[in-house]
Protein backbone atom coordinates (compact mmCIF):
# COMPACT_ATOMS: atom_id res chain seq x y z
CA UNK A 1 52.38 2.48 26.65
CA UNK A 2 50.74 -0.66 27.75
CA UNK A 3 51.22 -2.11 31.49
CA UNK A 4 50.11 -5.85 31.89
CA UNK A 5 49.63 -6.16 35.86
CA UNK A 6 48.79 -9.17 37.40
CA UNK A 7 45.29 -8.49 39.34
CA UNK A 8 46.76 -10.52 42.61
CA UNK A 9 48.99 -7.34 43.01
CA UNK A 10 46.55 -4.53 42.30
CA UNK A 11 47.10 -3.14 46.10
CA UNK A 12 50.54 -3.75 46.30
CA UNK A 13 52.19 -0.18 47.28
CA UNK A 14 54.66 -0.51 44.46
CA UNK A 15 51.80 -1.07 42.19
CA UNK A 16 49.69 2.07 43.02
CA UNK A 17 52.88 4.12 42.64
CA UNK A 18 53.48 2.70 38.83
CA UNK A 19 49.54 3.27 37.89
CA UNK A 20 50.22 6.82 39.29
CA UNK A 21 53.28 7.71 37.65
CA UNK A 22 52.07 6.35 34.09
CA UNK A 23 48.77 7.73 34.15
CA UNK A 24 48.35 7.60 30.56
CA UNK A 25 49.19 4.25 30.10
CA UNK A 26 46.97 1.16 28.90
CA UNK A 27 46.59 -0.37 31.61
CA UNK A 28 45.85 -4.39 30.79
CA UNK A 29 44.89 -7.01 33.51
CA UNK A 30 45.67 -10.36 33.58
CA UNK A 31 46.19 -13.54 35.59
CA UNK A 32 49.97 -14.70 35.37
CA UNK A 33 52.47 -12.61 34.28
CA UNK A 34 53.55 -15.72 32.07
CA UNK A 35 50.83 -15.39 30.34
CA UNK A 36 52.72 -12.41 28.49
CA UNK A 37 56.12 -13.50 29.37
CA UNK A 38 56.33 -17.01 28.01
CA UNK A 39 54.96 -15.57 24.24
CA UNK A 40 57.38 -15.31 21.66
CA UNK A 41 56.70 -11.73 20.72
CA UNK A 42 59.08 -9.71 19.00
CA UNK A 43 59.54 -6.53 21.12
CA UNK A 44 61.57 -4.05 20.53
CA UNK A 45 61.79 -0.45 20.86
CA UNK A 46 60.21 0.65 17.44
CA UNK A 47 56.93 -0.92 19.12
CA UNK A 48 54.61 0.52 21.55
CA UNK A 49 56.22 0.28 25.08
CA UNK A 50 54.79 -2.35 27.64
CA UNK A 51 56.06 -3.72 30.92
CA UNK A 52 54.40 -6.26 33.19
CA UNK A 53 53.78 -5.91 36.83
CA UNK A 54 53.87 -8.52 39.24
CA UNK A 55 54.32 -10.97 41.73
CA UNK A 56 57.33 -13.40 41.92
CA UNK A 57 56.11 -17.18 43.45
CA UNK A 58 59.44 -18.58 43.09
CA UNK A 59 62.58 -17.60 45.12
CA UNK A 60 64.13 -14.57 44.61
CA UNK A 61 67.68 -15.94 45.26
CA UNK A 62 70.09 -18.09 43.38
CA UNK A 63 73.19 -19.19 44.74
CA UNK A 64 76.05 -18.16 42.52
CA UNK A 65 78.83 -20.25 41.38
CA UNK A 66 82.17 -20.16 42.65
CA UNK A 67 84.45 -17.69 41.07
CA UNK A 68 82.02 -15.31 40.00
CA UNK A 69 82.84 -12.15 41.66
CA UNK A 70 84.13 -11.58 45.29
CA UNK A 71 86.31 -14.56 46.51
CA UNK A 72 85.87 -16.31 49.69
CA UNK A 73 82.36 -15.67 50.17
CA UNK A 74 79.24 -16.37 49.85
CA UNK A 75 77.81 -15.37 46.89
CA UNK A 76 74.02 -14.96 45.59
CA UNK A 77 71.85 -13.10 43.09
CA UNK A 78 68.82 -11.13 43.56
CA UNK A 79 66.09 -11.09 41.36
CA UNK A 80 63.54 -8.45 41.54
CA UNK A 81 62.98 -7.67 37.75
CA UNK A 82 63.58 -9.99 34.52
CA UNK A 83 64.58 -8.53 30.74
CA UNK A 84 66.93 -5.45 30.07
CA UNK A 85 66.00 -2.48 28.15
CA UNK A 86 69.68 -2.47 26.61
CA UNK A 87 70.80 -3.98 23.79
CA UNK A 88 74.24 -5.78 24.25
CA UNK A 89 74.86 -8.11 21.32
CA UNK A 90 76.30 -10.76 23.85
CA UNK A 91 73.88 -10.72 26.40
CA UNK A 92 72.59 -14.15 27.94
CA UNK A 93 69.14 -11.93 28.37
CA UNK A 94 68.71 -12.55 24.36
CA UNK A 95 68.13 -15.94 24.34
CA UNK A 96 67.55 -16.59 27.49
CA UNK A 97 63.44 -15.58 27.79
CA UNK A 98 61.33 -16.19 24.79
CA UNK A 99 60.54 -12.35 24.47
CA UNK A 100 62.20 -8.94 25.56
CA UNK A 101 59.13 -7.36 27.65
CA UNK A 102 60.39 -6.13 31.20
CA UNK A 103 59.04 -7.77 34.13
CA UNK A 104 58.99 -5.83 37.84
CA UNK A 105 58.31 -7.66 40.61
CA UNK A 106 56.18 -5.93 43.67
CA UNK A 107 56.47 -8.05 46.09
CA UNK A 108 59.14 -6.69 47.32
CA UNK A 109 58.38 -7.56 51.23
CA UNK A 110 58.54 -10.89 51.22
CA UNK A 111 61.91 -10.67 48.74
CA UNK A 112 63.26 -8.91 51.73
CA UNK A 113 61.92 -11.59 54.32
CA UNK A 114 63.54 -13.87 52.31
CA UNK A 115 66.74 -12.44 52.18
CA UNK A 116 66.62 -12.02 55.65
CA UNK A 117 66.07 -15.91 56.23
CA UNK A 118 68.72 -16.52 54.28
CA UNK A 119 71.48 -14.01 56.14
CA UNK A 120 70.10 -15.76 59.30
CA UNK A 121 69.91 -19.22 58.45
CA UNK A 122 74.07 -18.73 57.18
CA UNK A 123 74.89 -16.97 60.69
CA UNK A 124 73.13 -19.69 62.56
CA UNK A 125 75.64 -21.90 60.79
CA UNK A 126 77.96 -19.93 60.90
CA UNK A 127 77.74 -20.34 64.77
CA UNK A 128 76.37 -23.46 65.27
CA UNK A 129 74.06 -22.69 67.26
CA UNK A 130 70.77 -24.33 68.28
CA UNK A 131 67.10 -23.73 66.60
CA UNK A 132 66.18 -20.49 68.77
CA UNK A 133 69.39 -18.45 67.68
CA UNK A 134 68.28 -15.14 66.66
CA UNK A 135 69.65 -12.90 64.30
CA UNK A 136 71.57 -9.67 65.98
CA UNK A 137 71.70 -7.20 63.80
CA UNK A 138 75.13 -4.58 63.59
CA UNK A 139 76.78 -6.52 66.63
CA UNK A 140 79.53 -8.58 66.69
CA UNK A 141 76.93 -11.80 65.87
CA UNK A 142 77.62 -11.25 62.43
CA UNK A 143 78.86 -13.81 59.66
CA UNK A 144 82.47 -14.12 59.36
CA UNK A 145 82.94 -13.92 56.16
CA UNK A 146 80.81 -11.54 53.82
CA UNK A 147 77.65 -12.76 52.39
CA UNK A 148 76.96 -10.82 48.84
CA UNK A 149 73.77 -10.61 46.84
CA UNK A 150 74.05 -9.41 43.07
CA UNK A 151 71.26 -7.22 42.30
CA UNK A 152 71.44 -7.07 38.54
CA UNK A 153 71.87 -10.18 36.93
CA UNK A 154 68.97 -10.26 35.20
CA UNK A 155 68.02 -6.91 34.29
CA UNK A 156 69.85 -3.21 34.65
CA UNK A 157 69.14 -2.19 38.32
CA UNK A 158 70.04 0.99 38.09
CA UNK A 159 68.37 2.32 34.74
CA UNK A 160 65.18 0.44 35.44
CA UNK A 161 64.95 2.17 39.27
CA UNK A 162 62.31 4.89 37.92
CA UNK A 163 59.73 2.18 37.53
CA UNK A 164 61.08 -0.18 40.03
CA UNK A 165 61.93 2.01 42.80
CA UNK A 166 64.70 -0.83 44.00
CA UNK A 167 66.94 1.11 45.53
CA UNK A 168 64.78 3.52 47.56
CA UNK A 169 63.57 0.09 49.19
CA UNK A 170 66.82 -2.36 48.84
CA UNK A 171 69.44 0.38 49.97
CA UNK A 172 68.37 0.59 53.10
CA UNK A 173 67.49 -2.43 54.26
CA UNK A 174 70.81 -3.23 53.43
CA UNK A 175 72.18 -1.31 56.00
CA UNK A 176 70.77 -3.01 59.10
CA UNK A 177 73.38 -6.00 58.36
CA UNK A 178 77.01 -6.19 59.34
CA UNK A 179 79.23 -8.12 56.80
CA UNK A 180 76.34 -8.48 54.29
CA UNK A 181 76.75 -6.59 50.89
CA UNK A 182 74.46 -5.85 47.47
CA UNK A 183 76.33 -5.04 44.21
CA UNK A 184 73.95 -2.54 41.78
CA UNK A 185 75.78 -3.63 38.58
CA UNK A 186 74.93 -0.80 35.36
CA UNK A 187 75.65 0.35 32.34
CA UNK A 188 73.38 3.62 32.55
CA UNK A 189 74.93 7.02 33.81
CA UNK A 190 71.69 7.91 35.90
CA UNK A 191 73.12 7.46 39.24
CA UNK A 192 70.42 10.86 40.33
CA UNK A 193 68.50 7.70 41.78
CA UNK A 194 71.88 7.28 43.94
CA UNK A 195 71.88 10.80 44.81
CA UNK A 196 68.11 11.40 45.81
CA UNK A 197 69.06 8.56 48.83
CA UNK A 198 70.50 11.22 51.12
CA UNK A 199 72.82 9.08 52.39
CA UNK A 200 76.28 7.24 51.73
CA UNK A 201 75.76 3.51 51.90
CA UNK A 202 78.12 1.12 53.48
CA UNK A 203 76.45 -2.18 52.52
CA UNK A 204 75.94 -1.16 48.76
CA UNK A 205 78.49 -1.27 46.16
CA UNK A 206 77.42 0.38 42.72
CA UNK A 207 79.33 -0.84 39.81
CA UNK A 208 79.86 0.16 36.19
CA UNK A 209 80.48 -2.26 33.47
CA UNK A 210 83.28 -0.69 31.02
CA UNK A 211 84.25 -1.22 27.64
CA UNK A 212 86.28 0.62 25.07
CA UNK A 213 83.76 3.00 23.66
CA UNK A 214 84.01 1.66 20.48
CA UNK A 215 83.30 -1.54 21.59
CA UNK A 216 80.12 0.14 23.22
CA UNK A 217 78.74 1.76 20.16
CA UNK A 218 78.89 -1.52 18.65
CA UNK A 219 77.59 -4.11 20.46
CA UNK A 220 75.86 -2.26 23.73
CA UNK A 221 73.50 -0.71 21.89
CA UNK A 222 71.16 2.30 23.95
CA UNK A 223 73.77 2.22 26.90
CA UNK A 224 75.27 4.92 28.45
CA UNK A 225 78.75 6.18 26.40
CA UNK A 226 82.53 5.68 28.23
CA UNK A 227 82.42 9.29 29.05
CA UNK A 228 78.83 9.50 30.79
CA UNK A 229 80.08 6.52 32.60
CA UNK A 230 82.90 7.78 33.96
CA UNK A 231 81.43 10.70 34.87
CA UNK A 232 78.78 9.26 36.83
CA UNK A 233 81.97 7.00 38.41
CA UNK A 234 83.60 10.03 39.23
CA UNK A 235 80.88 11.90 41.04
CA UNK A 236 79.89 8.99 43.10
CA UNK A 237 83.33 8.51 44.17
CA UNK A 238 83.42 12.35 45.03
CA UNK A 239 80.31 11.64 47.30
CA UNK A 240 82.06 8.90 49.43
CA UNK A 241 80.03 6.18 47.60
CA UNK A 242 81.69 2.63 47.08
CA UNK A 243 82.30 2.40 43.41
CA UNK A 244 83.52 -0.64 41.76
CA UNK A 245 84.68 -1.21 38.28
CA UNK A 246 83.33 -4.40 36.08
CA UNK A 247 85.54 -4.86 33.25
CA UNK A 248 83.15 -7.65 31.32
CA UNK A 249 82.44 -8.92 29.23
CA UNK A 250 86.42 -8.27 27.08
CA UNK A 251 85.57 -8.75 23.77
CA UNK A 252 88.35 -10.90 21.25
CA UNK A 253 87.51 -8.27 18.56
CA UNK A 254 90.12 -7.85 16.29
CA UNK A 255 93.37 -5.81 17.04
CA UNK A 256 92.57 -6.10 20.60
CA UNK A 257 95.71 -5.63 21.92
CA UNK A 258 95.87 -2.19 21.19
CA UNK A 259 92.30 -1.17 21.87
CA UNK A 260 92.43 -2.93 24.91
CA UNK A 261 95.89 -1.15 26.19
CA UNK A 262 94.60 2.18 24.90
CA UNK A 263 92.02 1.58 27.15
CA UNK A 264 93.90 1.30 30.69
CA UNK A 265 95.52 4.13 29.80
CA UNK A 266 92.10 6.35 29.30
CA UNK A 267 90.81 4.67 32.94
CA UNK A 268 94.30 5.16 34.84
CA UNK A 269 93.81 8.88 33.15
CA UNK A 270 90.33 9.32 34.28
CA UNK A 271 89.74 7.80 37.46
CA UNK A 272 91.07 7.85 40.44
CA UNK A 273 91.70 4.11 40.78
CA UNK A 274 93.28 4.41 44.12
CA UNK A 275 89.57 5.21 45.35
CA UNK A 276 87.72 2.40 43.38
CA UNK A 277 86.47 -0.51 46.09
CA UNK A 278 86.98 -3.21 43.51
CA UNK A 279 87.49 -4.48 39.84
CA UNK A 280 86.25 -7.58 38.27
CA UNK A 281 87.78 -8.84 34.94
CA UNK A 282 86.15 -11.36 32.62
CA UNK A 283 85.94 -12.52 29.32
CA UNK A 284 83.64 -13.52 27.21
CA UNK A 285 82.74 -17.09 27.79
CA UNK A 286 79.27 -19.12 27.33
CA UNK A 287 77.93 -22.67 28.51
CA UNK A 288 78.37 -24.86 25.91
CA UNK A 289 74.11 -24.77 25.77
CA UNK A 290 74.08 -21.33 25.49
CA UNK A 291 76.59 -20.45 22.97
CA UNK A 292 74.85 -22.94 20.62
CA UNK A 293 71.46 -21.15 21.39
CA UNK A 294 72.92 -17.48 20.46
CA UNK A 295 75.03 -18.49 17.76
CA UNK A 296 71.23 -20.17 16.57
CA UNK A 297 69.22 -16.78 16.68
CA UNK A 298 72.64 -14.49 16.22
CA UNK A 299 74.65 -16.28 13.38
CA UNK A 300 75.86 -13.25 12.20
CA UNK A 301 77.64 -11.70 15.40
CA UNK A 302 81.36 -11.53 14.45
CA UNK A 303 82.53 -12.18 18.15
CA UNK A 304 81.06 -15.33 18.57
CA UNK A 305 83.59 -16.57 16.10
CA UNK A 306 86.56 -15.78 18.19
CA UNK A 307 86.01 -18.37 20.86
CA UNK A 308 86.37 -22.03 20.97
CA UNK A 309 85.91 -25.18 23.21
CA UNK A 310 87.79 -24.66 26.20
CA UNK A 311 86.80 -27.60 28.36
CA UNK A 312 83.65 -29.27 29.21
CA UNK A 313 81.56 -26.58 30.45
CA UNK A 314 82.23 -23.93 28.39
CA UNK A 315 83.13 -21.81 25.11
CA UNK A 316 85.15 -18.77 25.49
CA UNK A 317 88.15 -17.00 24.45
CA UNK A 318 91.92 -18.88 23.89
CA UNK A 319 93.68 -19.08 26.88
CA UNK A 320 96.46 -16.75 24.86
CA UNK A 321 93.85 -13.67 25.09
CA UNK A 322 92.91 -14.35 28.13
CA UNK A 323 95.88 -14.22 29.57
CA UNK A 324 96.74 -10.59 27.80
CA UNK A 325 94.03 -9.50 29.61
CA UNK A 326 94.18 -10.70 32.81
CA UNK A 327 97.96 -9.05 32.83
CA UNK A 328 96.84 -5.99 31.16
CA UNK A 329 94.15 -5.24 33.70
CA UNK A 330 96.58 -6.60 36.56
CA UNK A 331 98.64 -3.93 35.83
CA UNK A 332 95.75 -1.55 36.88
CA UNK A 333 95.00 -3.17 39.87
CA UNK A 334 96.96 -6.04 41.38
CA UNK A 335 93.65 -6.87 43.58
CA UNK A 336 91.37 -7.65 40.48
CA UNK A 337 88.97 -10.55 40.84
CA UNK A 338 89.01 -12.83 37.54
CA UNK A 339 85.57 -14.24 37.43
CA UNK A 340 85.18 -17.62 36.84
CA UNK A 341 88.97 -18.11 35.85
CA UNK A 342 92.09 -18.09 36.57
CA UNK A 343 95.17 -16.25 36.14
């Protein structure tokens, strides 16, 4: 294994505790982290493992566009790590970054600081209330509405935790807001991270991305089966945990209708829906930009044949499918957010 750290993060404490875990490793320093980053280098598994360490200059929150997730609030992601580990055909991540090597950000105290200023900076307008407002923490000072950051937009929170250590250190600072939530977003079935918190968090919200397992084996490749998934759903559910369900990307693959309604039936079977905190339903859909750059590098990925034009921002599937969706996974939960749709 080979670990590129940036030397302006050598005594970061998130730093030392990667060097000692991967003792073995090659350990390789350098200046910028773009300097490996912004290479076109075709990484993959098959190759020797590397991951680059460092420290993130730029903001660590985006503001995310209405109709993404929760509705009626405010709405940002997180970023604390770039690149996935999985596989999924689909992914934005493929095309997105010119290579596939992980990136982990250290700096986590001044991500937090950050997020901090921006929680206070939307309760002082929130209040409208003059420069020397200060924030109160768990009182009755808090936002009206709730404020959510999405943790794992750009790379798989939860499976990449034994490097990163996120939620050890994102978890709980969590908890000293009222009305402020984080979404963990996975496909991976290691929720022993989850566990090893001692504790049942009310500001976190872990949630599993689901497909039809055949689906899964085909185009989210090195992810965590259906069953494992549930599973892990199930236990954390068990433990008082808030557990959401992400029903995204649905795939236009062919016959399904069937696989699709086969499909409720196996989660209404399996999971005790009446104790899930939320579902999101999506399909598959791409910036007009984008869908031109994956069809480019991906020309032979059979879904990206089922969608067409659908207005001037993006490509995705026919309104027709969408719509058998939308009412198929209504009919599991009335509640379900459609993301970046409508009904």
């Amino acid at each position: 294994m080979i670990i590129y750290i940036e030397q302006q993060v050598k005594d970061y404490p998130q730093t030392k505790k990667i060097i000692e875990k991967f003792k073995n490793a090659d350990i390789v320093w350098i200046k910028n982290y773009k300097n490996i980053f912004d290479k076109n280098i075709a990484w993959n598994q098959s190759l020797k493992p590397s991951f680059v360490v460092a420290k993130l200059n730029s903001s660590s929150i985006l503001k995310a566009p209405d109709g993404y997730g929760h509705n009626n609030h405010q709405a940002y992601f997180l970023k604390t790590s770039l690149n996935c580990i999985f596989d999924c055909s689909y992914c934005f991540l493929k095309w997105a970054f010119k290579n596939d090597i992980p990136v982990y950000f250290v700096n986590y105290e001044d991500i937090k600081e950050e997020v901090l200023e921006k929680v206070n900076n939307l309760v002082k307008e929130n209040k409208n209330s003059n420069n020397d407002y200060e924030l109160k923490l768990k009182q009755n000072e808090a936002y009206k509405n709730k404020i959510w950051f999405y943790s794992s937009d750009y790379s798989d929170i939860l499976w990449m935790n034994g490097v990163s250590w996120f939620l050890e250190e994102f978890v709980p600072f969590f908890e000293q807001f009222d009305n402020v939530m984080m979404e963990v977003r996975s496909k991976s079935a290691n929720i022993q991270p989850i566990l090893d918190l001692w504790f049942v968090s009310e500001n976190t919200e872990f949630a599993f991305s689901l497909n039809p397992q055949e689906l899964i084996g085909k185009y989210e490749k090195w992810t965590s089966s259906l069953d494992d998934r549930i599973k892990a759903i199930n236990t954390l559910i068990e433990k008082w945990y808030k557990v959401g369900l992400r029903f995204l990307p649905l795939l236009p693959v062919k016959n399904y209708e069937k696989i699709y309604t086969e499909f409720v039936e196996e989660i209404k079977s399996k999971i005790p829906y009446e104790k899930v905190a939320s579902t999101f339903v999506s399909g598959l859909l791409y910036t007009k930009d984008d869908y031109k750059n994956i069809l480019k590098k991906y020309p032979d990925l059979d879904i990206l044949y089922f969608l067409q034009e659908e207005d001037e921002l993006f490509i995705r599937e026919s309104r027709k499918v969408r719509d058998f969706f939308y009412n198929l996974f209504s009919q599991l939960d009335k509640q379900c957010f459609i993301c970046l749709d409508e009904k």
